[in-house]
PDB file of N, CA and C in Angstrom:
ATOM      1  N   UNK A   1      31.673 129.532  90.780  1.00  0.00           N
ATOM      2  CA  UNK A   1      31.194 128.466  91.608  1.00  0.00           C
ATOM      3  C   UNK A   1      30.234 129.017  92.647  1.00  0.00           C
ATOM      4  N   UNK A   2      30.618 129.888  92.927  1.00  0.00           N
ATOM      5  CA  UNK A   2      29.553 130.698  94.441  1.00  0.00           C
ATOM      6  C   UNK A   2      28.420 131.278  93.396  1.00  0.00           C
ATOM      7  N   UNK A   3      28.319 131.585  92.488  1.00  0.00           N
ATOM      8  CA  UNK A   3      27.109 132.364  91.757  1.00  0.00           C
ATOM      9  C   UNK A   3      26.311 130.794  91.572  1.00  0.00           C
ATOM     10  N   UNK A   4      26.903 129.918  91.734  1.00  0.00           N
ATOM     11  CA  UNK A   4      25.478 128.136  91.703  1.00  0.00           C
ATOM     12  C   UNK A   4      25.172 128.311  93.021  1.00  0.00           C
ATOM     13  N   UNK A   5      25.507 128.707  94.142  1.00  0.00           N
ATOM     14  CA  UNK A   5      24.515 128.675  95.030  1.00  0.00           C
ATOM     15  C   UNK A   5      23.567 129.446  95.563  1.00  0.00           C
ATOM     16  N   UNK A   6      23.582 130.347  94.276  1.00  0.00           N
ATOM     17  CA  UNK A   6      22.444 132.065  94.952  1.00  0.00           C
ATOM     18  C   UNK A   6      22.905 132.786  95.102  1.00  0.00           C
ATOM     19  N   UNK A   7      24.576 133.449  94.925  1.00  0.00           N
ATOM     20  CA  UNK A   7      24.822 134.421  95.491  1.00  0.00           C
ATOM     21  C   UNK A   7      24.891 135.869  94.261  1.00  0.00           C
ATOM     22  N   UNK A   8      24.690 136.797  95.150  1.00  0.00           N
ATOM     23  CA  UNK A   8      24.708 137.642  93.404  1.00  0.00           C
ATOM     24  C   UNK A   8      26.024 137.830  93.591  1.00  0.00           C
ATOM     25  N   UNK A   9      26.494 137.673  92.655  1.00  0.00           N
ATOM     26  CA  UNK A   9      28.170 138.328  92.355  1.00  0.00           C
ATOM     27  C   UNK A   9      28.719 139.140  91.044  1.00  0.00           C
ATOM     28  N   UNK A  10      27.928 139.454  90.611  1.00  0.00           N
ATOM     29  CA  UNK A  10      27.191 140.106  89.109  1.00  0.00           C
ATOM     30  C   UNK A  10      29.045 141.321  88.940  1.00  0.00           C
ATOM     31  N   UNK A  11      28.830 141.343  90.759  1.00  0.00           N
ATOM     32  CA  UNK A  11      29.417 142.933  90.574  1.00  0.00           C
ATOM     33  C   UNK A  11      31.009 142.659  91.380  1.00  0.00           C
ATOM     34  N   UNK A  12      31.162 141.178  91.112  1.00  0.00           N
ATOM     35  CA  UNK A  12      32.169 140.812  92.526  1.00  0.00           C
ATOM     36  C   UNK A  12      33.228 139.907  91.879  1.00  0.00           C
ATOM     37  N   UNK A  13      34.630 140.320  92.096  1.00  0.00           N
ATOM     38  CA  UNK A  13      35.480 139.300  91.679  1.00  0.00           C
ATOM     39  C   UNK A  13      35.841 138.110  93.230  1.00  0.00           C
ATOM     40  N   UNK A  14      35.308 137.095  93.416  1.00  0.00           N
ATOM     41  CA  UNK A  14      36.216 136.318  94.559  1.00  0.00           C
ATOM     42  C   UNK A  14      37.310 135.948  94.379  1.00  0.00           C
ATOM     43  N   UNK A  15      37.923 136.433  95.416  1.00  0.00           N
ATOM     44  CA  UNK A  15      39.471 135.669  95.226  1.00  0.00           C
ATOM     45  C   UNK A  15      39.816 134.745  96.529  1.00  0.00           C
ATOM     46  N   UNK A  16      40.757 134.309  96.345  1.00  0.00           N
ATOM     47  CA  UNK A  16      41.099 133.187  97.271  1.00  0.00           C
ATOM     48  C   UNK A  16      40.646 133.731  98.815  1.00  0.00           C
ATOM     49  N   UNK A  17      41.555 134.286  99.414  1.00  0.00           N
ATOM     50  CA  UNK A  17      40.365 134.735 100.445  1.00  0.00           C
ATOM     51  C   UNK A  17      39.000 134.946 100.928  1.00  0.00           C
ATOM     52  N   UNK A  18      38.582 135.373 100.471  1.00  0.00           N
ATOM     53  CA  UNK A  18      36.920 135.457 100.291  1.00  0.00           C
ATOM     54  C   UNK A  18      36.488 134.360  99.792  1.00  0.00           C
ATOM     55  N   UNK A  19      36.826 133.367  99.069  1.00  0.00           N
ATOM     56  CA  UNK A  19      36.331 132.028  98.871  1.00  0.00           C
ATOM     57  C   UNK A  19      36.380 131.185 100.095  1.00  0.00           C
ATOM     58  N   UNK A  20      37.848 131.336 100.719  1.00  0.00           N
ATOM     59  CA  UNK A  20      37.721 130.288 101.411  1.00  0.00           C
ATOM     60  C   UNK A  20      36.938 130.750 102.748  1.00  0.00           C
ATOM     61  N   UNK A  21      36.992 132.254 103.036  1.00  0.00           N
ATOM     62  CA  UNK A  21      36.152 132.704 104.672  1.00  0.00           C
ATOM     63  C   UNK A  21      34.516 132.052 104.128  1.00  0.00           C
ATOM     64  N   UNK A  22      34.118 132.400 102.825  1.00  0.00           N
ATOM     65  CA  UNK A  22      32.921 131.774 102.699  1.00  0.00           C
ATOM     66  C   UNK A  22      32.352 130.466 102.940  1.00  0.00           C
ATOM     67  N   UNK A  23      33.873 129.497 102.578  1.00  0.00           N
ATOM     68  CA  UNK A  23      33.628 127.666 102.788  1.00  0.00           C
ATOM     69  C   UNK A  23      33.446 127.727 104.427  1.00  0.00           C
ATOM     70  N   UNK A  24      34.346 128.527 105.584  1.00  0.00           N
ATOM     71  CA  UNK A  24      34.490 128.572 106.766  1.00  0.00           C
ATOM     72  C   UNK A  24      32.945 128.544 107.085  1.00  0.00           C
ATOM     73  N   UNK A  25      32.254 129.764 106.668  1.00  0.00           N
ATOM     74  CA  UNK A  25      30.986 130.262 107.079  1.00  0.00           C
ATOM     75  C   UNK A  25      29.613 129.686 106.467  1.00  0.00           C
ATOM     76  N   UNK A  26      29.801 128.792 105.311  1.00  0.00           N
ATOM     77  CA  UNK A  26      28.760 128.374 104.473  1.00  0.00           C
ATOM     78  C   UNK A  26      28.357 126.985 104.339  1.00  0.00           C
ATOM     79  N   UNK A  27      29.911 125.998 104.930  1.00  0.00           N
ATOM     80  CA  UNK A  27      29.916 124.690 104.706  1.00  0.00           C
ATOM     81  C   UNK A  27      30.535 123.938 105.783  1.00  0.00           C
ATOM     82  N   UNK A  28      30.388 122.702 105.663  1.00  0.00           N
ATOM     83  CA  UNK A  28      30.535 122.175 106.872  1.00  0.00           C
ATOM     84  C   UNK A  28      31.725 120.506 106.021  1.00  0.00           C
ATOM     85  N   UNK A  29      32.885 120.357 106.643  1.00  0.00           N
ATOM     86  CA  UNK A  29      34.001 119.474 105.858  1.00  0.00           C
ATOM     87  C   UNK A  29      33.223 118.013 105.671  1.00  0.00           C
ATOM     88  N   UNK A  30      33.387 117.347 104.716  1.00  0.00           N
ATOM     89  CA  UNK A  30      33.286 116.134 104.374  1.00  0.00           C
ATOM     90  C   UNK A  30      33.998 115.072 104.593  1.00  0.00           C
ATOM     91  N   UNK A  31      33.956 113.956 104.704  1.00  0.00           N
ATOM     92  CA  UNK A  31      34.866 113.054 104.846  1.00  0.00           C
ATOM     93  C   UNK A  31      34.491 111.813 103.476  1.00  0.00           C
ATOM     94  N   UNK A  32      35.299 111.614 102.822  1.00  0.00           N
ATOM     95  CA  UNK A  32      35.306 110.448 101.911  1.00  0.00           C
ATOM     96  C   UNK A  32      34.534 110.961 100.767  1.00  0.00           C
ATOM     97  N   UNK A  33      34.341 109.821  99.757  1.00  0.00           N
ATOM     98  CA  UNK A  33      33.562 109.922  98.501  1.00  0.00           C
ATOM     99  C   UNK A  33      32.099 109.602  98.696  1.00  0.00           C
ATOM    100  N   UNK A  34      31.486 109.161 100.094  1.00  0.00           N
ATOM    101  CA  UNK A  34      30.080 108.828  99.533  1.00  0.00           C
ATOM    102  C   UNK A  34      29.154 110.463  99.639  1.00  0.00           C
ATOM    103  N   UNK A  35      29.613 111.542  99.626  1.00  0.00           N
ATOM    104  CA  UNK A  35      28.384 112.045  98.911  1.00  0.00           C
ATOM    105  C   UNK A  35      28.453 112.710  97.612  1.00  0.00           C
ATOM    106  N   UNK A  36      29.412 111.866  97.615  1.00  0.00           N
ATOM    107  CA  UNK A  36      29.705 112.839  95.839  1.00  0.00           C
ATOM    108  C   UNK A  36      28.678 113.020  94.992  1.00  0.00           C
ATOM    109  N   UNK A  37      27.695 111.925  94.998  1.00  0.00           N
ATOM    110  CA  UNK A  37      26.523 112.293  93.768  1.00  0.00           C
ATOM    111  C   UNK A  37      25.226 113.089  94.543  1.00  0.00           C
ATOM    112  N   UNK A  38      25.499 113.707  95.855  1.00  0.00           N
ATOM    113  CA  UNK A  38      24.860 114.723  96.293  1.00  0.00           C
ATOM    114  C   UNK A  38      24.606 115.799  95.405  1.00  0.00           C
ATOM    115  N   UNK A  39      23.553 117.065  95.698  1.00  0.00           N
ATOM    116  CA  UNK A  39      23.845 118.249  95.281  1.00  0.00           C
ATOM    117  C   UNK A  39      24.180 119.073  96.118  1.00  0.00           C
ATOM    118  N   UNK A  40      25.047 119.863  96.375  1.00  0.00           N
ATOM    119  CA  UNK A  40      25.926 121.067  97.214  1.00  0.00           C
ATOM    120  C   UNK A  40      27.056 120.597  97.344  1.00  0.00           C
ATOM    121  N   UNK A  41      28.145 119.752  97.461  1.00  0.00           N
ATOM    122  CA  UNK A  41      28.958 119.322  97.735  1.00  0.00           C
ATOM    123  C   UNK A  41      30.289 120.127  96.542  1.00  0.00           C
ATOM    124  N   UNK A  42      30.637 121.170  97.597  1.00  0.00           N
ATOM    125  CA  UNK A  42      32.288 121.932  96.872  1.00  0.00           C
ATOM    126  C   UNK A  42      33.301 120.663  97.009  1.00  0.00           C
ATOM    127  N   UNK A  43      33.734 120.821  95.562  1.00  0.00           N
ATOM    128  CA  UNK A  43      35.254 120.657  96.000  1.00  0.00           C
ATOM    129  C   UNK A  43      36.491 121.569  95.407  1.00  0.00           C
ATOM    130  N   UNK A  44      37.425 121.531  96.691  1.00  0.00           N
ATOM    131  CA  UNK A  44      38.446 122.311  96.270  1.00  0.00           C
ATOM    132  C   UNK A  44      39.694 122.004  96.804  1.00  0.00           C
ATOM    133  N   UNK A  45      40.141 122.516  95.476  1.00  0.00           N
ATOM    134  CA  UNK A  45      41.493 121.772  95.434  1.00  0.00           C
ATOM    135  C   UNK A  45      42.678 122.868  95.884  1.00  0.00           C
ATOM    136  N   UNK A  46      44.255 122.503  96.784  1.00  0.00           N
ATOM    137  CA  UNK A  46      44.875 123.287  96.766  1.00  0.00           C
ATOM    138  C   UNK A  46      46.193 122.647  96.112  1.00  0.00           C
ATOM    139  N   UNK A  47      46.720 123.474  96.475  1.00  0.00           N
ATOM    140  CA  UNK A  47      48.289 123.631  95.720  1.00  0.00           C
ATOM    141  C   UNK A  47      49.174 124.187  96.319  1.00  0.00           C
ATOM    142  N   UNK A  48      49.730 123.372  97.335  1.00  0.00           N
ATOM    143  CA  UNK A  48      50.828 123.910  98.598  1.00  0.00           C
ATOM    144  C   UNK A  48      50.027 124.465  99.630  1.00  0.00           C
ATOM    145  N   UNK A  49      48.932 124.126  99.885  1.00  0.00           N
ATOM    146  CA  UNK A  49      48.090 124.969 100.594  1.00  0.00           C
ATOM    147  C   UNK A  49      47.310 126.001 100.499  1.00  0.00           C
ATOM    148  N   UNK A  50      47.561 126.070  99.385  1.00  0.00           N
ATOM    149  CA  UNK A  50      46.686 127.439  98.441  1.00  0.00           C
ATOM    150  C   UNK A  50      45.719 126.928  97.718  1.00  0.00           C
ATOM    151  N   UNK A  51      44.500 127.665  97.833  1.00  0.00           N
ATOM    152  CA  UNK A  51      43.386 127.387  96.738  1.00  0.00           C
ATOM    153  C   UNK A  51      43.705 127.539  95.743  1.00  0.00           C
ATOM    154  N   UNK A  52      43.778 126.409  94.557  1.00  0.00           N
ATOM    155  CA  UNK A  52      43.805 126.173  93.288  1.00  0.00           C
ATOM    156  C   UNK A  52      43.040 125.955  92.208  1.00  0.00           C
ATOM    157  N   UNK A  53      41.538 125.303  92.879  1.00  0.00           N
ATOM    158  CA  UNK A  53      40.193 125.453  91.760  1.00  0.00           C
ATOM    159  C   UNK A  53      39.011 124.736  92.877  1.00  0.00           C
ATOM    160  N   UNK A  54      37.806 124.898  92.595  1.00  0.00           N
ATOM    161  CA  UNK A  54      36.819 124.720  92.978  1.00  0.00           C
ATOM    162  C   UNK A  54      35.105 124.423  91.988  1.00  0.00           C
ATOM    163  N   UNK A  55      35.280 123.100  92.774  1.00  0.00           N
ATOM    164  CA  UNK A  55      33.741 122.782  91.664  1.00  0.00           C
ATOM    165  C   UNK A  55      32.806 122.902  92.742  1.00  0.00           C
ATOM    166  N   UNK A  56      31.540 122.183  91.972  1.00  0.00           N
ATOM    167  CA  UNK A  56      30.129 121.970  93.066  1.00  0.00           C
ATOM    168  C   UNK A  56      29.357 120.983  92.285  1.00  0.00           C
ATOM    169  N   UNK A  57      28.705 120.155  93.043  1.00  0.00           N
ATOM    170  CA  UNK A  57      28.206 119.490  92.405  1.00  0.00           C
ATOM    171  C   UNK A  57      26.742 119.873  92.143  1.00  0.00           C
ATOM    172  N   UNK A  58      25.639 118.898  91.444  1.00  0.00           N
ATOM    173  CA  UNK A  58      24.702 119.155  90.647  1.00  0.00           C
ATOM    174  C   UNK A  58      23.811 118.249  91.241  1.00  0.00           C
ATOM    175  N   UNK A  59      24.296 117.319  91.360  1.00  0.00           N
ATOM    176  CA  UNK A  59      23.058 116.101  91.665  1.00  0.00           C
ATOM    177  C   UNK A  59      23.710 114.912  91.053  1.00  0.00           C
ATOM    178  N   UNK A  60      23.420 113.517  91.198  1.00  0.00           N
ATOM    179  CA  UNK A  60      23.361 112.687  90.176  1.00  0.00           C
ATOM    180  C   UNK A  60      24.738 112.057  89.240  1.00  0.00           C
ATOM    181  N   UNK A  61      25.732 112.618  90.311  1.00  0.00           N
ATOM    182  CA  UNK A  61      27.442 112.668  90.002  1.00  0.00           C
ATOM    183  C   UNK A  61      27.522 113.135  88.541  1.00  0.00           C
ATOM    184  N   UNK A  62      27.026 114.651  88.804  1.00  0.00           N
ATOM    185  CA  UNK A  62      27.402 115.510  87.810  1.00  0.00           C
ATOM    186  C   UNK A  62      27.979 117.085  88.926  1.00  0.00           C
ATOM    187  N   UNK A  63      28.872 117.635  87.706  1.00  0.00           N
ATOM    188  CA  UNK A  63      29.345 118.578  88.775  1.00  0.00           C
ATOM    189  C   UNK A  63      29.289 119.818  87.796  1.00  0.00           C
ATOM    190  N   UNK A  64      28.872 121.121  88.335  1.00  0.00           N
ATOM    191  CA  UNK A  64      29.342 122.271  88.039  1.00  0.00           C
ATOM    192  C   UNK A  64      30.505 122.647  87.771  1.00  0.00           C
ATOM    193  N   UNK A  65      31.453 123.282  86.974  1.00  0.00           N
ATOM    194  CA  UNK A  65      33.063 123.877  86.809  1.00  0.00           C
ATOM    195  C   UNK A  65      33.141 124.424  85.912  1.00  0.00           C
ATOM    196  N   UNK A  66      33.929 125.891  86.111  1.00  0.00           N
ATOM    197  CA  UNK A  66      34.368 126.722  85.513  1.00  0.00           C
ATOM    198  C   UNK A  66      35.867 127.102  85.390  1.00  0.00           C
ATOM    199  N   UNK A  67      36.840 126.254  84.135  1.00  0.00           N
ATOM    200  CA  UNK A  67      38.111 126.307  84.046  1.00  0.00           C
ATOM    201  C   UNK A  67      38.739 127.609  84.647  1.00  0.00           C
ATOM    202  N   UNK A  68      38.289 128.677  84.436  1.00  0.00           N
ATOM    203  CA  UNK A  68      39.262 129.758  84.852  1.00  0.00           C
ATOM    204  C   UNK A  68      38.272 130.688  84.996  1.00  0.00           C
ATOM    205  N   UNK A  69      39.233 132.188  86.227  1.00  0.00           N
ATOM    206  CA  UNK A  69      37.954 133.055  86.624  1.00  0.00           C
ATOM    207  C   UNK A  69      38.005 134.348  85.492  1.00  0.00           C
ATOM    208  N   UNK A  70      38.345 134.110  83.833  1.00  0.00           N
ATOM    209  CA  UNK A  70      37.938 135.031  83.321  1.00  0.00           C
ATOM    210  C   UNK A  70      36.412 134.937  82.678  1.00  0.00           C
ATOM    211  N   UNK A  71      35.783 136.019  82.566  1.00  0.00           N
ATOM    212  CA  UNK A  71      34.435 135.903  82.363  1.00  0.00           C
ATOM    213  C   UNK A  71      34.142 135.588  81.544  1.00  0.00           C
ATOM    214  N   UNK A  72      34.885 135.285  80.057  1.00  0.00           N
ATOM    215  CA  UNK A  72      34.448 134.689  79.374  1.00  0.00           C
ATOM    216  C   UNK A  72      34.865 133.201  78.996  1.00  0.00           C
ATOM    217  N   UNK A  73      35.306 132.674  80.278  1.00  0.00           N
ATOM    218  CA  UNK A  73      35.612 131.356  80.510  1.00  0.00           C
ATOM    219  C   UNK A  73      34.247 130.433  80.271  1.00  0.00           C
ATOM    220  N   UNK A  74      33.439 129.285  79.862  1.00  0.00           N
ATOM    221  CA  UNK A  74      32.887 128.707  79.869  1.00  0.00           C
ATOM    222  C   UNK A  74      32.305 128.210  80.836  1.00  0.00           C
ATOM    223  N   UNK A  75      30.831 127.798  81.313  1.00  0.00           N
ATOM    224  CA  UNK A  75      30.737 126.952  82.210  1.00  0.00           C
ATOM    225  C   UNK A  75      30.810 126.028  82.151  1.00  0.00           C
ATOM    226  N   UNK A  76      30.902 124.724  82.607  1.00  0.00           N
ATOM    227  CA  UNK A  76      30.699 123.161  82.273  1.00  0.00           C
ATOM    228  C   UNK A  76      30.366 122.386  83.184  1.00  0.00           C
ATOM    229  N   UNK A  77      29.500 120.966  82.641  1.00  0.00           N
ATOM    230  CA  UNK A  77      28.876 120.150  83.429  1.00  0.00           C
ATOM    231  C   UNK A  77      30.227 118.714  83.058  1.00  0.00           C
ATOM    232  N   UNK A  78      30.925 118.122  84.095  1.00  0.00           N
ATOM    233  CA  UNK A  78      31.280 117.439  84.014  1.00  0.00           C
ATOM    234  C   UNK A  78      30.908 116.228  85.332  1.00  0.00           C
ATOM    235  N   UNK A  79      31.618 115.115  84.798  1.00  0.00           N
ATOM    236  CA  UNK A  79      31.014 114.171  85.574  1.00  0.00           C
ATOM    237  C   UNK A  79      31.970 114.172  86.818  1.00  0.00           C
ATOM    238  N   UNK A  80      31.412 113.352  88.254  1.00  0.00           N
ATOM    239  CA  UNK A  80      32.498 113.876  89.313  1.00  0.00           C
ATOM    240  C   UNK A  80      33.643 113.276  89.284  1.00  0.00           C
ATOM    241  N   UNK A  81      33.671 111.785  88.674  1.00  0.00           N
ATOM    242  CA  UNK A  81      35.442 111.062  88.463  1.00  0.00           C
ATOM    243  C   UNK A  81      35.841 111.822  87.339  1.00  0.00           C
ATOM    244  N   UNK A  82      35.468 112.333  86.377  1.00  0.00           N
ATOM    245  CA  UNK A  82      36.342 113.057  85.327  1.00  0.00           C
ATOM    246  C   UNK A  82      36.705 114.243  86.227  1.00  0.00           C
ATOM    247  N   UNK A  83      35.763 115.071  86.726  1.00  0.00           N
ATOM    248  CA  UNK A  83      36.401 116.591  87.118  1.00  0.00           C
ATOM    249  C   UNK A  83      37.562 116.076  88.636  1.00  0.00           C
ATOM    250  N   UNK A  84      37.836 114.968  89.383  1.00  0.00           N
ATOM    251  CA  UNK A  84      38.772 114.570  90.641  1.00  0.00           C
ATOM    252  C   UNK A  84      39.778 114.150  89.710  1.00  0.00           C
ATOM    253  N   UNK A  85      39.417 113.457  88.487  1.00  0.00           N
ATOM    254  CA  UNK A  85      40.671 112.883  87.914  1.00  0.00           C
ATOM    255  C   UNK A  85      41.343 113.859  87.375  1.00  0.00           C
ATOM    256  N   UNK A  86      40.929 114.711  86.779  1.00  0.00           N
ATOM    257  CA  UNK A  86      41.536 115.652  86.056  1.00  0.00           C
ATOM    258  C   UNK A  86      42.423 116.736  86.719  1.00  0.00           C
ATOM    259  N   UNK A  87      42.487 117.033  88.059  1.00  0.00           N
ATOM    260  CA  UNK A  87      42.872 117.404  89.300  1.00  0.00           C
ATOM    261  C   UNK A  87      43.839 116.848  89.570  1.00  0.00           C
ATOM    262  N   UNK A  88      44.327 115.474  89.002  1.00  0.00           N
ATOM    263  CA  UNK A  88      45.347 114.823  90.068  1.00  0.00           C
ATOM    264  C   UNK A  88      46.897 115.239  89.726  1.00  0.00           C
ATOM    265  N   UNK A  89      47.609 116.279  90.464  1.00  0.00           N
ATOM    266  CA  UNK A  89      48.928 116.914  90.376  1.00  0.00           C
ATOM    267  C   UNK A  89      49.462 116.387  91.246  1.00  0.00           C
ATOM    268  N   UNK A  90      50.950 116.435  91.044  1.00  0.00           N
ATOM    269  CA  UNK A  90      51.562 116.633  92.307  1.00  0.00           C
ATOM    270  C   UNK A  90      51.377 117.588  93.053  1.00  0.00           C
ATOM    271  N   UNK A  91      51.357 117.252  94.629  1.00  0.00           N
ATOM    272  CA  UNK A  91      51.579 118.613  95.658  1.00  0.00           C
ATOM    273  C   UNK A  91      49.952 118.900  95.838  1.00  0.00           C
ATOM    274  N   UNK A  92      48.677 118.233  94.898  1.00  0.00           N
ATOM    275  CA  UNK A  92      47.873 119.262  95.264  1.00  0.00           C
ATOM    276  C   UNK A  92      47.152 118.065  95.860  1.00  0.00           C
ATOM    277  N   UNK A  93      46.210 119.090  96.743  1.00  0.00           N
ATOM    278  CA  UNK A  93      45.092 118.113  97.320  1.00  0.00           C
ATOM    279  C   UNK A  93      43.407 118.176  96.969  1.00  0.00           C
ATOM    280  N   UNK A  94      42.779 117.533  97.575  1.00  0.00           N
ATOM    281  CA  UNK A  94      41.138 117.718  97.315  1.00  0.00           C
ATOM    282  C   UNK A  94      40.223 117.537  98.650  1.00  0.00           C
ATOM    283  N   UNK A  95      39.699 118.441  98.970  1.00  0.00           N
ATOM    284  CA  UNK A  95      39.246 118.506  99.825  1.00  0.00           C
ATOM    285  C   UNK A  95      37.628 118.858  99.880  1.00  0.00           C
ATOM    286  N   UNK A  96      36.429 118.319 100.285  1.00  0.00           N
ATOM    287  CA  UNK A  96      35.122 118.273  99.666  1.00  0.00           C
ATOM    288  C   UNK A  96      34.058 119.247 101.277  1.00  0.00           C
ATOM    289  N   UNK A  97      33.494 120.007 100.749  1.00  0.00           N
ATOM    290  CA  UNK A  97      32.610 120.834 101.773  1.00  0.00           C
ATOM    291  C   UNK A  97      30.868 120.210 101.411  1.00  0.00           C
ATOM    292  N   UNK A  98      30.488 120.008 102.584  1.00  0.00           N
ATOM    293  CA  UNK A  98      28.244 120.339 102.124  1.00  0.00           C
ATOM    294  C   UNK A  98      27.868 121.838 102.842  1.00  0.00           C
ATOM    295  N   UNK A  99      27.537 122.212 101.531  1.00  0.00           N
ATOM    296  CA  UNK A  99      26.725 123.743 101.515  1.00  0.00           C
ATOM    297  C   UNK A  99      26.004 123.440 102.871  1.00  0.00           C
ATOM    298  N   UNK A 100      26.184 124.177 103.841  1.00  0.00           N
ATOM    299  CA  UNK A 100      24.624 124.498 104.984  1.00  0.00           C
ATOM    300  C   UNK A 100      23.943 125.777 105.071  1.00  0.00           C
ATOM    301  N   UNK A 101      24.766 126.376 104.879  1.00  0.00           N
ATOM    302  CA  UNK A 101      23.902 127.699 105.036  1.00  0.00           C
ATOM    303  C   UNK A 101      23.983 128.568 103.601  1.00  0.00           C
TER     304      UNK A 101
END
């Protein structure tokens, strides 16, 4: 998800930590669904309070996502009510950032 916004990570595993000091330092919190068909807009989901997955969007309520962080996991373009719906667990939440810096 951080390699869609420019970053090189060629050489970098992120893990939960470092993801989230980056949302601290990179994005600014959202409130509600209207910018979902923005482009920059993370979302991420936790799970007891723990980061559990993270998309981004594209533009045009399409979203960036990558099921899992092995590298030969797939990328995918899904739409933004399929990739929130598909999210919906117990216990977890969704919480949406806009890229600023």
């Amino acid at each position: 998800m951080l390699a869609a916004t420019g970053l090189d990570l060629s050489d970098v595993q992120v893990g939960p930590d470092k993801f989230q000091a980056w949302l601290c330092e990179h994005t600014e919190r959202v409130s509600g669904t209207g910018s979902d068909d923005e482009a920059g807009i993370v979302f991420a989901w936790t799970e007891h309070g723990d980061l559990a997955h993270a998309t981004v969007t594209v533009g045009g309520g399409w979203m960036l996502t990558k099921p899992s962080q092995s590298w030969s996991s797939p990328r995918l373009i899904y739409g933004v009510r399929e990739a929130v719906n598909s999210w919906r667990y117990p216990d977890t939440r969704l919480e949406r950032y806009r890229i600023v810096r």
